[in-house]
PDB file of N, CA and C in Angstrom:
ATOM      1  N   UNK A   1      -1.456  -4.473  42.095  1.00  0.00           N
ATOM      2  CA  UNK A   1      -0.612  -5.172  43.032  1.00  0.00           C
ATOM      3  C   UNK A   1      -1.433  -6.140  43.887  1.00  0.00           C
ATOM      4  N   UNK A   2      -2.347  -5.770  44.259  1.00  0.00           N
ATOM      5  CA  UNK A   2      -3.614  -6.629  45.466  1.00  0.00           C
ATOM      6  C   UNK A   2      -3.908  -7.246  44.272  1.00  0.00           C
ATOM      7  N   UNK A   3      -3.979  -7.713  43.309  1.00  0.00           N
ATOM      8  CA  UNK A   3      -4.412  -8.716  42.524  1.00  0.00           C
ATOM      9  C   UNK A   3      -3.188  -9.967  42.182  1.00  0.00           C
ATOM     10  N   UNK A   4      -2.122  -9.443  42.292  1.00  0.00           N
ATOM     11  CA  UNK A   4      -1.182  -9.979  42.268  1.00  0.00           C
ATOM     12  C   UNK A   4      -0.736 -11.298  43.349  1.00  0.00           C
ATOM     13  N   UNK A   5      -0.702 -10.601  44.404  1.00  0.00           N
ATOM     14  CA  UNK A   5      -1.341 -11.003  45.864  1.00  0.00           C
ATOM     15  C   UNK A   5      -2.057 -12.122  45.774  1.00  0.00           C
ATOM     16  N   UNK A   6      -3.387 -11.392  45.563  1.00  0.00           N
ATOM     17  CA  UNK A   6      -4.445 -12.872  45.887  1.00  0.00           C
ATOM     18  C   UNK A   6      -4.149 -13.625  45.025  1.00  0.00           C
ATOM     19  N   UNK A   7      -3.849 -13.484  43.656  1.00  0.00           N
ATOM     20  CA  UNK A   7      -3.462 -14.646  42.693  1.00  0.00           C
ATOM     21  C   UNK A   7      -2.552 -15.697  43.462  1.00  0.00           C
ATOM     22  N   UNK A   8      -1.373 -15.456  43.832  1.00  0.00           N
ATOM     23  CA  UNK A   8      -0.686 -15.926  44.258  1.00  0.00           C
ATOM     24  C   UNK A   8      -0.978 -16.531  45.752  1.00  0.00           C
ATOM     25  N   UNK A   9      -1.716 -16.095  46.555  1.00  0.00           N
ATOM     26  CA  UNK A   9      -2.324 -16.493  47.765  1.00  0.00           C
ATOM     27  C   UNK A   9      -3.013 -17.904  47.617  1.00  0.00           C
ATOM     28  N   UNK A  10      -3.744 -17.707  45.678  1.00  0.00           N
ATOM     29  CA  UNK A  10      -4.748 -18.692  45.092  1.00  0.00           C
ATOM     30  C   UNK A  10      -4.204 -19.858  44.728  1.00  0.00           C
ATOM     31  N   UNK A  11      -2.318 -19.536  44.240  1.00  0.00           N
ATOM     32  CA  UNK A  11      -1.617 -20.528  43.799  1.00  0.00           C
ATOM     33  C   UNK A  11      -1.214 -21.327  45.440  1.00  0.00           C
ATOM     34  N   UNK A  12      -0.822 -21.030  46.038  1.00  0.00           N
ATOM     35  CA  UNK A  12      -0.033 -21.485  47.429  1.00  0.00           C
ATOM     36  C   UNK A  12      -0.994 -22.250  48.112  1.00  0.00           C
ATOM     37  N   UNK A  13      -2.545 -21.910  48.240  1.00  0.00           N
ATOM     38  CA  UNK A  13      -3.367 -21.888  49.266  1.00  0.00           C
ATOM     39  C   UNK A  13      -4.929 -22.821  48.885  1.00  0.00           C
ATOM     40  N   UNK A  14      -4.706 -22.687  47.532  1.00  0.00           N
ATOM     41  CA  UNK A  14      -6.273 -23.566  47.023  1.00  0.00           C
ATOM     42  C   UNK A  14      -7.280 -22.517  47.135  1.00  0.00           C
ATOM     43  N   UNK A  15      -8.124 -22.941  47.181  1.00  0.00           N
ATOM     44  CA  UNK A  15      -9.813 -22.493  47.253  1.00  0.00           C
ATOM     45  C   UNK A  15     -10.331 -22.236  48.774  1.00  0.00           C
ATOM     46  N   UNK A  16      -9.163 -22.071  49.502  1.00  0.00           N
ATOM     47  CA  UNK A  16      -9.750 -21.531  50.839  1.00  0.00           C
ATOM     48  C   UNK A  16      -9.732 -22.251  52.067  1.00  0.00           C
ATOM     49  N   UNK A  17      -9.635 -23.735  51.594  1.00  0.00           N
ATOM     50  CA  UNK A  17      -9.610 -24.627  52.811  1.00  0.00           C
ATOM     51  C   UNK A  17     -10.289 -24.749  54.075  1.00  0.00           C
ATOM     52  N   UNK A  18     -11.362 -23.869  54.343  1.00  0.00           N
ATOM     53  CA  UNK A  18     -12.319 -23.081  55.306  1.00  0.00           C
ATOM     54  C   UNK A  18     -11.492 -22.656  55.932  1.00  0.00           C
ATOM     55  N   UNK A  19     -10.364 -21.826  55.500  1.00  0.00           N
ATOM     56  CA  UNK A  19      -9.971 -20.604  56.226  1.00  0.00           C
ATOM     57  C   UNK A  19     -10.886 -19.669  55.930  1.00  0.00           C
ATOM     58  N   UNK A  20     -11.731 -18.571  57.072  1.00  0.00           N
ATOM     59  CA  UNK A  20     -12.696 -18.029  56.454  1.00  0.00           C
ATOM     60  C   UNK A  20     -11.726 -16.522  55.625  1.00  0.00           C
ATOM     61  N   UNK A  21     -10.269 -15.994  56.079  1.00  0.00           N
ATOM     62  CA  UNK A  21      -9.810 -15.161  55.642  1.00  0.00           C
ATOM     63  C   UNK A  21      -9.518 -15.324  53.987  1.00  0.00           C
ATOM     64  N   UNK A  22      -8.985 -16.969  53.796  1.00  0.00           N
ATOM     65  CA  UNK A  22      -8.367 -17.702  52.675  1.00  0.00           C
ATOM     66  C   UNK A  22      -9.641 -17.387  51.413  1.00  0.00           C
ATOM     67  N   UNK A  23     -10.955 -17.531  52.244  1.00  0.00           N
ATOM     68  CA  UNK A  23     -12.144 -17.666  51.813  1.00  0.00           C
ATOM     69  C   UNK A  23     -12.793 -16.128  50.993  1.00  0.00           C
ATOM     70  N   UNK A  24     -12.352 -15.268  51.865  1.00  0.00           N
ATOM     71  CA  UNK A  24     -12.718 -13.961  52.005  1.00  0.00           C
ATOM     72  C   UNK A  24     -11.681 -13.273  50.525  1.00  0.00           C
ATOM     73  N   UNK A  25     -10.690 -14.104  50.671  1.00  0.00           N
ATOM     74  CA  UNK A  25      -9.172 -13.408  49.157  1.00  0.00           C
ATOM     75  C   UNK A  25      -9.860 -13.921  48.459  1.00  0.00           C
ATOM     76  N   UNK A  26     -10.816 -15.169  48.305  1.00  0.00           N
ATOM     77  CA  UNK A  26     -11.117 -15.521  47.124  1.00  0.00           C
ATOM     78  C   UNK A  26     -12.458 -14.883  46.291  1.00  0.00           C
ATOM     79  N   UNK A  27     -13.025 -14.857  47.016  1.00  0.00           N
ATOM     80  CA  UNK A  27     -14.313 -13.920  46.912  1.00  0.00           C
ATOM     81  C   UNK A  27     -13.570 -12.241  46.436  1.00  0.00           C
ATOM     82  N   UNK A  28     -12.790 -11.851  46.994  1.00  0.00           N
ATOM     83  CA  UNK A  28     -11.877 -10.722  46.213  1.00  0.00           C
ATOM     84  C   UNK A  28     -11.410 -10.917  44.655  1.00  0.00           C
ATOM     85  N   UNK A  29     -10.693 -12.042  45.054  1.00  0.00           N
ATOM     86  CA  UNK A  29     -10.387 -12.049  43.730  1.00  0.00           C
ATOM     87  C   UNK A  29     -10.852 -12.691  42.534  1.00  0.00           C
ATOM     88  N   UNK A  30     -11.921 -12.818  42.670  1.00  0.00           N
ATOM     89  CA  UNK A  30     -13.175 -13.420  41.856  1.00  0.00           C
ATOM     90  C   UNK A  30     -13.651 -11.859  41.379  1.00  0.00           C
ATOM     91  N   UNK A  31     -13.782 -11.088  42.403  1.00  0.00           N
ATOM     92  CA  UNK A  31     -14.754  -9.631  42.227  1.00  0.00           C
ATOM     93  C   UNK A  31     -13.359  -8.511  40.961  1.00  0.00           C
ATOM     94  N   UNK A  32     -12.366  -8.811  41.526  1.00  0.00           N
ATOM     95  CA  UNK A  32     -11.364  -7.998  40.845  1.00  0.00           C
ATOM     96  C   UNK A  32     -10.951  -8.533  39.645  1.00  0.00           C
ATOM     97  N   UNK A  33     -11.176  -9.752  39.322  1.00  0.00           N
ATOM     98  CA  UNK A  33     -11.018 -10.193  37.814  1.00  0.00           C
ATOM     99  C   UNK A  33     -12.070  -9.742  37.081  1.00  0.00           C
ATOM    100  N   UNK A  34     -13.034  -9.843  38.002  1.00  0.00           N
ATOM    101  CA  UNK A  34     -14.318  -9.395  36.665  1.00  0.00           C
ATOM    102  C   UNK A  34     -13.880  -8.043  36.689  1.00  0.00           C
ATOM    103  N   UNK A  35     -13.476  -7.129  37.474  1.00  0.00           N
ATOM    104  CA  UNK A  35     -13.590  -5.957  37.195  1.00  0.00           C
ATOM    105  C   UNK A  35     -12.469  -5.580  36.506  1.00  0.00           C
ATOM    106  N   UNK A  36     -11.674  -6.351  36.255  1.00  0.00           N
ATOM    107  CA  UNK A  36     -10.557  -6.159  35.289  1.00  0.00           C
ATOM    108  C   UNK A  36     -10.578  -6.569  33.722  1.00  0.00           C
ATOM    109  N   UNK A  37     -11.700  -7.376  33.936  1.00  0.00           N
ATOM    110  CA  UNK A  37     -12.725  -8.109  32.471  1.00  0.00           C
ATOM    111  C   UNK A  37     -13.256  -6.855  32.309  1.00  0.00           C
ATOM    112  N   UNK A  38     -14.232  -6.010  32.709  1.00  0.00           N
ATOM    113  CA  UNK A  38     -14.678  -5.183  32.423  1.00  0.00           C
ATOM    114  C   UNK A  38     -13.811  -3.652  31.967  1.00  0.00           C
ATOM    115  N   UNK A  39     -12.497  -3.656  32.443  1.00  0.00           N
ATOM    116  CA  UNK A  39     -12.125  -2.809  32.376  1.00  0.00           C
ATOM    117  C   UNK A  39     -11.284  -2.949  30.908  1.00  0.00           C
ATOM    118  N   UNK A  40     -10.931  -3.943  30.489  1.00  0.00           N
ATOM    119  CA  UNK A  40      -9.946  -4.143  29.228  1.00  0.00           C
ATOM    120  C   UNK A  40     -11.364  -4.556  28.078  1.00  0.00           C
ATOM    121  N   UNK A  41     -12.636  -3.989  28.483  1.00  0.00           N
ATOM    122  CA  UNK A  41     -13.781  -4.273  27.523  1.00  0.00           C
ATOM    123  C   UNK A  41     -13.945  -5.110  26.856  1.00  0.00           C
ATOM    124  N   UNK A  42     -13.778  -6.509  27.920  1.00  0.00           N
ATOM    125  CA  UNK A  42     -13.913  -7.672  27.380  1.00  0.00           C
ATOM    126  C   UNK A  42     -15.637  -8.889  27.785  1.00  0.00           C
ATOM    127  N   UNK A  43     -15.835  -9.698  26.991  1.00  0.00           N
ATOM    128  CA  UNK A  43     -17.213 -10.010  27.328  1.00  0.00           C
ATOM    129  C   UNK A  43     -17.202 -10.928  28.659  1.00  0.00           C
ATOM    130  N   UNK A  44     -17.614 -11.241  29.869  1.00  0.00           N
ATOM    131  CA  UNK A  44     -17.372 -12.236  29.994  1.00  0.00           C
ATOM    132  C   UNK A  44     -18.106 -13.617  30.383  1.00  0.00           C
ATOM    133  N   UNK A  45     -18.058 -14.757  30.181  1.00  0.00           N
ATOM    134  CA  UNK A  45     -18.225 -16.237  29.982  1.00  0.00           C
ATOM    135  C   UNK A  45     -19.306 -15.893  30.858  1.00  0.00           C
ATOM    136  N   UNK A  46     -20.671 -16.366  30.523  1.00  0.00           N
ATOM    137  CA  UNK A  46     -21.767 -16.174  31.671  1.00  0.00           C
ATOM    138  C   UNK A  46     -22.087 -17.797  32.404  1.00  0.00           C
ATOM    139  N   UNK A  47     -21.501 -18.592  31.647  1.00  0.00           N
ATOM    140  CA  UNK A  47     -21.698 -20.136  32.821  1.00  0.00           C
ATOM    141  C   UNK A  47     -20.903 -19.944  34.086  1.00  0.00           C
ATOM    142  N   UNK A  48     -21.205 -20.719  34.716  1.00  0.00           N
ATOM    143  CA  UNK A  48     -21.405 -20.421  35.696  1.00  0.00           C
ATOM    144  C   UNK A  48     -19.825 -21.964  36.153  1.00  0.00           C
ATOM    145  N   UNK A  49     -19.462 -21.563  37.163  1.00  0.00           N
ATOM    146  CA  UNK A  49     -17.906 -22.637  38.000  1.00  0.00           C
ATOM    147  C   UNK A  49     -18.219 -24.109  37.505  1.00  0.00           C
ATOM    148  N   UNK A  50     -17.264 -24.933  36.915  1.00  0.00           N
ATOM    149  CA  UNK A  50     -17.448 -26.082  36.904  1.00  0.00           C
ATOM    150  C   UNK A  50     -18.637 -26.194  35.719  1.00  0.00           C
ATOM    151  N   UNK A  51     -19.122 -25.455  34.659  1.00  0.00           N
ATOM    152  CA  UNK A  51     -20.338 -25.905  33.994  1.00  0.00           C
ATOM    153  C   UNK A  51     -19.439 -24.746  32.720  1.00  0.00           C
ATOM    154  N   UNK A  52     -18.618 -25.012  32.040  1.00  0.00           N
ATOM    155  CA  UNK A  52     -18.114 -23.935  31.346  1.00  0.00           C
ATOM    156  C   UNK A  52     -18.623 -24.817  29.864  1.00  0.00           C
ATOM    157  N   UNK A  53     -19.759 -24.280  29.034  1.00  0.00           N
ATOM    158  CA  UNK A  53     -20.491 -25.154  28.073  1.00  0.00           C
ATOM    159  C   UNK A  53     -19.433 -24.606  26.915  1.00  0.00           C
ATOM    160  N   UNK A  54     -18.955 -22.751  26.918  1.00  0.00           N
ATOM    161  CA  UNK A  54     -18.660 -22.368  26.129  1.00  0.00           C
ATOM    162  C   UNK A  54     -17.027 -22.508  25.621  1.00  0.00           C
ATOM    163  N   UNK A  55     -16.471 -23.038  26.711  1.00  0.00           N
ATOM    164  CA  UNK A  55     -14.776 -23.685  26.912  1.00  0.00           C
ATOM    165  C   UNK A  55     -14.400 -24.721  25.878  1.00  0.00           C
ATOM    166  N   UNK A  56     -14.986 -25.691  25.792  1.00  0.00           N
ATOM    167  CA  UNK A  56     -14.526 -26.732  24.788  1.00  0.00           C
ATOM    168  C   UNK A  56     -14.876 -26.081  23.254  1.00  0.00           C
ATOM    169  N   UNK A  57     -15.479 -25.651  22.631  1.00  0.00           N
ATOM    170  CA  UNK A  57     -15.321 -24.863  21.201  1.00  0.00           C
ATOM    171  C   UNK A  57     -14.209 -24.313  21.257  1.00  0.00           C
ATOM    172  N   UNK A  58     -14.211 -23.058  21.861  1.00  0.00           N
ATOM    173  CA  UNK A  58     -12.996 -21.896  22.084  1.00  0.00           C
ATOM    174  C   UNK A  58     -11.801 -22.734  22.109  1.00  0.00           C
ATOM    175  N   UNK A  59     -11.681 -23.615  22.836  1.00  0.00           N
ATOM    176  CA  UNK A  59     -10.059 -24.482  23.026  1.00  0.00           C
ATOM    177  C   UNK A  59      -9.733 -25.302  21.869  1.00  0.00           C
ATOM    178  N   UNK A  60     -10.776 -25.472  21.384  1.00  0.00           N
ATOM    179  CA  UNK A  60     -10.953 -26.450  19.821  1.00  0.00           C
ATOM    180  C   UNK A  60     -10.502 -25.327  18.740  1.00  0.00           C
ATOM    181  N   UNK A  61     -11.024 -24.351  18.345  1.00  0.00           N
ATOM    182  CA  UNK A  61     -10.513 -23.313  18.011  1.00  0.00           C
ATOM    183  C   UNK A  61      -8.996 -22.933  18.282  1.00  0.00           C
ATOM    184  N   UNK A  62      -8.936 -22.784  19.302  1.00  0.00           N
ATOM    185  CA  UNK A  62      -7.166 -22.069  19.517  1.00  0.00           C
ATOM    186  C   UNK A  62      -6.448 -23.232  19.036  1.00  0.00           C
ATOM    187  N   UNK A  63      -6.625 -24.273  19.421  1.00  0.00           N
ATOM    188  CA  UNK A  63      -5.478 -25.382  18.927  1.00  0.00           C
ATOM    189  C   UNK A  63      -5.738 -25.592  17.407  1.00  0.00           C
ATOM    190  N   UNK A  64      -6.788 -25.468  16.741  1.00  0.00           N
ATOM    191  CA  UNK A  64      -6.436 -25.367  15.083  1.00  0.00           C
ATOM    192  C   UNK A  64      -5.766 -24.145  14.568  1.00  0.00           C
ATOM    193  N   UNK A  65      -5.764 -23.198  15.165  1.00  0.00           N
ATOM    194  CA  UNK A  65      -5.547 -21.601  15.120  1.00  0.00           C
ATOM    195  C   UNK A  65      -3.956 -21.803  15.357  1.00  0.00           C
ATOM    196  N   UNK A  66      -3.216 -22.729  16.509  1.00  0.00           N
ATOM    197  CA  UNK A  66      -2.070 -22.656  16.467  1.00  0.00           C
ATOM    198  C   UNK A  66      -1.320 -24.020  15.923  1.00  0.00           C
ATOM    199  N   UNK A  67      -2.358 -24.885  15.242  1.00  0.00           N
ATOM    200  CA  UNK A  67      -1.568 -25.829  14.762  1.00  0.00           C
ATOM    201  C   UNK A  67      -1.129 -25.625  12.916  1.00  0.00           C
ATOM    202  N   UNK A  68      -2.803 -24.517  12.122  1.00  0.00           N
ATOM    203  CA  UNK A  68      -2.313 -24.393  11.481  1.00  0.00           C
ATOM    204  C   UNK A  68      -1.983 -23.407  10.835  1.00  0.00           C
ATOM    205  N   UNK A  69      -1.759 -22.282  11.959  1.00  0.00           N
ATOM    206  CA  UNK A  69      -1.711 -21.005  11.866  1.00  0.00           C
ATOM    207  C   UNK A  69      -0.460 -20.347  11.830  1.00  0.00           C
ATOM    208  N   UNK A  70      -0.140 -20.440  13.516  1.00  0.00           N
ATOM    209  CA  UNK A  70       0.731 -20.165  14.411  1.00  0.00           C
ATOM    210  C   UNK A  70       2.023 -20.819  14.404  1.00  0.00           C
ATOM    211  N   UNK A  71       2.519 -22.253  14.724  1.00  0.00           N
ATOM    212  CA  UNK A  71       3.375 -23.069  14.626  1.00  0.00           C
ATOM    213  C   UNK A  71       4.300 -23.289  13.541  1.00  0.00           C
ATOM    214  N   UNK A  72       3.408 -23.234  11.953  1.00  0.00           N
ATOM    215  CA  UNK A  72       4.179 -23.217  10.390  1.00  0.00           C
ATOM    216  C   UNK A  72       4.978 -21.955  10.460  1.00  0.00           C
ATOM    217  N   UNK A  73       5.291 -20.962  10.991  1.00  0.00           N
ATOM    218  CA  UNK A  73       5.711 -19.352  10.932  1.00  0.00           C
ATOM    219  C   UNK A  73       6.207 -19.334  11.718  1.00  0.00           C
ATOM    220  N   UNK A  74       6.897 -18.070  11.242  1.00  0.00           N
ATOM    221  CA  UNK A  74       8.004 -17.313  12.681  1.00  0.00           C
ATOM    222  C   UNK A  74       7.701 -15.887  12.308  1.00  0.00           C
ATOM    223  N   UNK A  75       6.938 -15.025  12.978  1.00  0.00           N
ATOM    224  CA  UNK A  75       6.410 -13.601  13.595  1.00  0.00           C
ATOM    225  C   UNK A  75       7.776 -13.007  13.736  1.00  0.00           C
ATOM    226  N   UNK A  76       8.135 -11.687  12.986  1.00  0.00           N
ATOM    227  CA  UNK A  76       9.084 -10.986  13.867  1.00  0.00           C
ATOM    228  C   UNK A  76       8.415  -9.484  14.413  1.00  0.00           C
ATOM    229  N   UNK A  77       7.033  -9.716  14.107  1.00  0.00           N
ATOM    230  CA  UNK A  77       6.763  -8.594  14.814  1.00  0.00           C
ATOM    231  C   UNK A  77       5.248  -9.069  15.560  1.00  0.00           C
ATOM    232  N   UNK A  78       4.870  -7.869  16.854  1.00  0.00           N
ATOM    233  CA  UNK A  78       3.843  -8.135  16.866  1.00  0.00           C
ATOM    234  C   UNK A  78       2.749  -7.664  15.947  1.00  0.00           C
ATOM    235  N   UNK A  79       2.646  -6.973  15.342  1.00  0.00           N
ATOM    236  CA  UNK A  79       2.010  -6.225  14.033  1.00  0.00           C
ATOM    237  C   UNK A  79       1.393  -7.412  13.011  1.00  0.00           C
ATOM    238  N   UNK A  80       2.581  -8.123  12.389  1.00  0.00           N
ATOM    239  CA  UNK A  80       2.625  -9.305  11.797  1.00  0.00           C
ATOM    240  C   UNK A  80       1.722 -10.477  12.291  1.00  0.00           C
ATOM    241  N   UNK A  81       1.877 -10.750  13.749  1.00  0.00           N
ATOM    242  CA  UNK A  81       1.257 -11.892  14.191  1.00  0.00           C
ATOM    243  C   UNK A  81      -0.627 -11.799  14.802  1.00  0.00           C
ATOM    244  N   UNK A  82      -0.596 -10.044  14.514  1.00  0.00           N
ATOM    245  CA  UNK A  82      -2.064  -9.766  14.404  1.00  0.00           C
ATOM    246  C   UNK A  82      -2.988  -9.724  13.346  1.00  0.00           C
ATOM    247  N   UNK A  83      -2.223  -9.311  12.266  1.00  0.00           N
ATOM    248  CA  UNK A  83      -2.515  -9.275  11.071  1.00  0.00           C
ATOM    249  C   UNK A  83      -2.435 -11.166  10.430  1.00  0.00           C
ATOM    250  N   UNK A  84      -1.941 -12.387  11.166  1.00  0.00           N
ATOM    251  CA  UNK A  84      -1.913 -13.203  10.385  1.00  0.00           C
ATOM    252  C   UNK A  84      -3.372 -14.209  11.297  1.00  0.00           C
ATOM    253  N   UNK A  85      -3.836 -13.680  12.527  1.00  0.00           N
ATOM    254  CA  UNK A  85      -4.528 -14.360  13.567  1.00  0.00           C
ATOM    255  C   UNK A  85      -5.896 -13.573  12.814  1.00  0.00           C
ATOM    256  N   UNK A  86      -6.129 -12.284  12.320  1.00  0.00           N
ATOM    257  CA  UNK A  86      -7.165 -11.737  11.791  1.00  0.00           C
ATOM    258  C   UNK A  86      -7.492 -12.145  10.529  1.00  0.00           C
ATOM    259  N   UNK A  87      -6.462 -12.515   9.989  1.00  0.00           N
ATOM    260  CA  UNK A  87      -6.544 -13.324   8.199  1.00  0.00           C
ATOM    261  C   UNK A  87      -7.150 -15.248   8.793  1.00  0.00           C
ATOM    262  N   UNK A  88      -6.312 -15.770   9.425  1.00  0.00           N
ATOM    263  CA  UNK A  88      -6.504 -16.552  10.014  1.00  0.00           C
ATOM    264  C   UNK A  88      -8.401 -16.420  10.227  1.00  0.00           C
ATOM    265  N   UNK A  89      -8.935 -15.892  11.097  1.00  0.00           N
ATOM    266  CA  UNK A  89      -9.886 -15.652  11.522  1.00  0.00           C
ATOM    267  C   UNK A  89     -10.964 -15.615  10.574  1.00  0.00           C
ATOM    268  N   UNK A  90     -10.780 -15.015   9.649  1.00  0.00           N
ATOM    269  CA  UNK A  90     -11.474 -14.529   8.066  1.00  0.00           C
ATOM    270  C   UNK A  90     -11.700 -15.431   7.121  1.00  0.00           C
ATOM    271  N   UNK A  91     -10.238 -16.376   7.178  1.00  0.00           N
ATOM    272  CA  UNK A  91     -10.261 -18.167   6.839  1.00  0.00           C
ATOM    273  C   UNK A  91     -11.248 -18.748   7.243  1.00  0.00           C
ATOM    274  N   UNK A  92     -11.287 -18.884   8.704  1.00  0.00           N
ATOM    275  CA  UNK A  92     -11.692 -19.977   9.350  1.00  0.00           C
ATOM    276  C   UNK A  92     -13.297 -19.994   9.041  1.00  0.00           C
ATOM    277  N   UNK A  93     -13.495 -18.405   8.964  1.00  0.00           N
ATOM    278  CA  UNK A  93     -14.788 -18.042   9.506  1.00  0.00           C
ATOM    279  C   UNK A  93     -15.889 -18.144   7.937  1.00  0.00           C
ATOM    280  N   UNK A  94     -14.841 -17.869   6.670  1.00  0.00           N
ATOM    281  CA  UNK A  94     -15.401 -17.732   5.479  1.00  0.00           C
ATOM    282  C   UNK A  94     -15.080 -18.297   4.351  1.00  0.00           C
ATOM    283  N   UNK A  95     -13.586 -19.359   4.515  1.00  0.00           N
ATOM    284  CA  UNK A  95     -13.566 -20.416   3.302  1.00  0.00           C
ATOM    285  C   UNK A  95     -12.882 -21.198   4.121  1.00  0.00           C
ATOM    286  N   UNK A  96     -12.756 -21.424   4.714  1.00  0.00           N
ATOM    287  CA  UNK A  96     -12.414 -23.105   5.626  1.00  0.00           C
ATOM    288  C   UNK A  96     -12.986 -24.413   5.286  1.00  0.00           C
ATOM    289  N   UNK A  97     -12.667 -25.352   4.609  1.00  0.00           N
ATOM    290  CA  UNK A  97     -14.190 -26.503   4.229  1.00  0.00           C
ATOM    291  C   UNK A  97     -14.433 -26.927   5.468  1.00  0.00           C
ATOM    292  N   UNK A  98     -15.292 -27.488   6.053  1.00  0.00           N
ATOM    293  CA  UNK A  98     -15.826 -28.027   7.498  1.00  0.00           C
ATOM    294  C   UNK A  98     -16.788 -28.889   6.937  1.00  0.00           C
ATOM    295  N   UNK A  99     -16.477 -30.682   7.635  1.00  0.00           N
ATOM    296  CA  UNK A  99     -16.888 -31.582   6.987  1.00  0.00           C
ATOM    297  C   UNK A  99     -18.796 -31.465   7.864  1.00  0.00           C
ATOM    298  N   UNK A 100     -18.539 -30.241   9.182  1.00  0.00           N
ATOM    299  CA  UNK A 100     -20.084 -30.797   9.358  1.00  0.00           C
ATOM    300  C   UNK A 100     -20.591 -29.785   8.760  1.00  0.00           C
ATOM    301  N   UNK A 101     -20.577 -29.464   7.339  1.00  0.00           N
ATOM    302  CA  UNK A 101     -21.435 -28.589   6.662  1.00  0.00           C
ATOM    303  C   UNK A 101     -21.183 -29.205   5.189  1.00  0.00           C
ATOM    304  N   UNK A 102     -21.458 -30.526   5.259  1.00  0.00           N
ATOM    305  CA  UNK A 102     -20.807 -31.318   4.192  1.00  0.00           C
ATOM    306  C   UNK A 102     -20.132 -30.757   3.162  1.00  0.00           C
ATOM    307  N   UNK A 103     -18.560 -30.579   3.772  1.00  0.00           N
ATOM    308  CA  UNK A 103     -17.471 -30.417   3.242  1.00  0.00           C
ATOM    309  C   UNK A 103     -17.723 -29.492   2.240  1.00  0.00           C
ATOM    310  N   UNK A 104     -18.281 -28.113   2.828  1.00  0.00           N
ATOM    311  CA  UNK A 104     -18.659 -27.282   1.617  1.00  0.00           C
ATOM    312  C   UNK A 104     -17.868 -25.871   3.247  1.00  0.00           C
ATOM    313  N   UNK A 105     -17.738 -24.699   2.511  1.00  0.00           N
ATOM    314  CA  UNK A 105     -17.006 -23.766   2.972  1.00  0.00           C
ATOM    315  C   UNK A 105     -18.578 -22.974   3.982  1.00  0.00           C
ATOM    316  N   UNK A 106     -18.572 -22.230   5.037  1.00  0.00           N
ATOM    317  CA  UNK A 106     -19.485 -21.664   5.342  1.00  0.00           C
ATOM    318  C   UNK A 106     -20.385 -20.753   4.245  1.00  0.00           C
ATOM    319  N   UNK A 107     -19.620 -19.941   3.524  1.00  0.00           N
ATOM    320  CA  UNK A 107     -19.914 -19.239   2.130  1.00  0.00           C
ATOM    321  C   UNK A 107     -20.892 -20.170   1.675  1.00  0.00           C
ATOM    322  N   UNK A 108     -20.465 -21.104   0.915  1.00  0.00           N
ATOM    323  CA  UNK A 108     -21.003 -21.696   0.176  1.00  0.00           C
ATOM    324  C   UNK A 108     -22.440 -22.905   0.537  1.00  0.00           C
ATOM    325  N   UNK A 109     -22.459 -23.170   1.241  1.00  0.00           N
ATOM    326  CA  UNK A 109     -23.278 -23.783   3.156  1.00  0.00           C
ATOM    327  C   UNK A 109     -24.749 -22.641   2.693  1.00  0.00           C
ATOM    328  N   UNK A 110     -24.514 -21.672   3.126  1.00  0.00           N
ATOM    329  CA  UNK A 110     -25.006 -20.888   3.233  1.00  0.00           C
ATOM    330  C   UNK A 110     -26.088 -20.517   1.998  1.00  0.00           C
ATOM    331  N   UNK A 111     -25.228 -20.291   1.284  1.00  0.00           N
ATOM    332  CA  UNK A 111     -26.048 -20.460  -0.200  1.00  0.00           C
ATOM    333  C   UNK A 111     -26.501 -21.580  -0.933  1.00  0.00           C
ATOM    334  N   UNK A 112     -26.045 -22.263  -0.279  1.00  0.00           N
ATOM    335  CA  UNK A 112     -26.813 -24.215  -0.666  1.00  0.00           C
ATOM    336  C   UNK A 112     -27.818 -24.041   0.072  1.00  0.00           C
ATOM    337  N   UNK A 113     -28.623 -23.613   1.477  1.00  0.00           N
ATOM    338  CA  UNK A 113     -29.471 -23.110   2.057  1.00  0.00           C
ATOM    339  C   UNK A 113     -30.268 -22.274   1.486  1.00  0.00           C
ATOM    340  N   UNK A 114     -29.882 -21.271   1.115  1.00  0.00           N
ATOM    341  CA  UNK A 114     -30.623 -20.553   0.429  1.00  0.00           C
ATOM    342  C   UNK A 114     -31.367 -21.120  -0.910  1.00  0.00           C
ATOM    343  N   UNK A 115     -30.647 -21.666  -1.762  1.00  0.00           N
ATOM    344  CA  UNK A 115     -30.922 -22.063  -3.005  1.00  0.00           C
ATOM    345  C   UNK A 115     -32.145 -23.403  -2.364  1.00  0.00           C
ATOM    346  N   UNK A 116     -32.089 -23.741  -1.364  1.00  0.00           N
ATOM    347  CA  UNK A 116     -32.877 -25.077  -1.756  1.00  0.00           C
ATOM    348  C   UNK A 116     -34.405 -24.450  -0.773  1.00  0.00           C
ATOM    349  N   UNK A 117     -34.309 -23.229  -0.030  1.00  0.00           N
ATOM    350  CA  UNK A 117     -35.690 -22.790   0.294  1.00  0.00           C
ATOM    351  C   UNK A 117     -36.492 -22.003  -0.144  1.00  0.00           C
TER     352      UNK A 117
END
């Protein structure tokens, strides 16, 4: 519930405005997200405000993930739409062609590497 709160304190109010109380929710709720990152055993992003190096891949990712994944389909379950994001994933990750690996699949990348050392 107190997370709920400051979220919403965060939407109404900005970054604090040098209210030092405004200031004080934010510093809370900076501390209670991570600890809610930690609690759903998730990794989290080690850059640091305003310097997010690892953001633009990941977002590059989700939008191919839902342009040619997600969007062609209709899910009637959630079961279904985990099982097609993990196949998805398995694609992307192991026969996808990707032109900066001259238009060869990671698989195959890989073993063109090998073969030529």
């Amino acid at each position: 519930m107190i997370l709920r709160i400051l979220e919403r304190q965060s939407r109404l109010h900005g970054q604090g405005d040098g209210n030092p109380e405004r200031k004080f929710a934010m510093r809370c709720l900076s501390h209670l997200t991570t600890l809610r990152t930690f609690k759903a055993e998730m990794t989290q992003s080690m850059s640091r405000v305003s310097r997010c190096i690892d953001n633009g891949p990941m977002e590059a990712f989700r939008g191919m993930l839902k342009s040619e994944m997600y969007y062609p389909k209709k899910f009637q379950t959630y079961e279904e739409l985990k099982e097609a994001i993990s196949d998805y994933i398995d694609y992307y990750n192991n026969h996808r062609y990707q032109k900066r690996l001259n238009c060869m699949t990671p698989i195959e990348y890989r073993n063109y590497l090998k073969g030529a050392a």
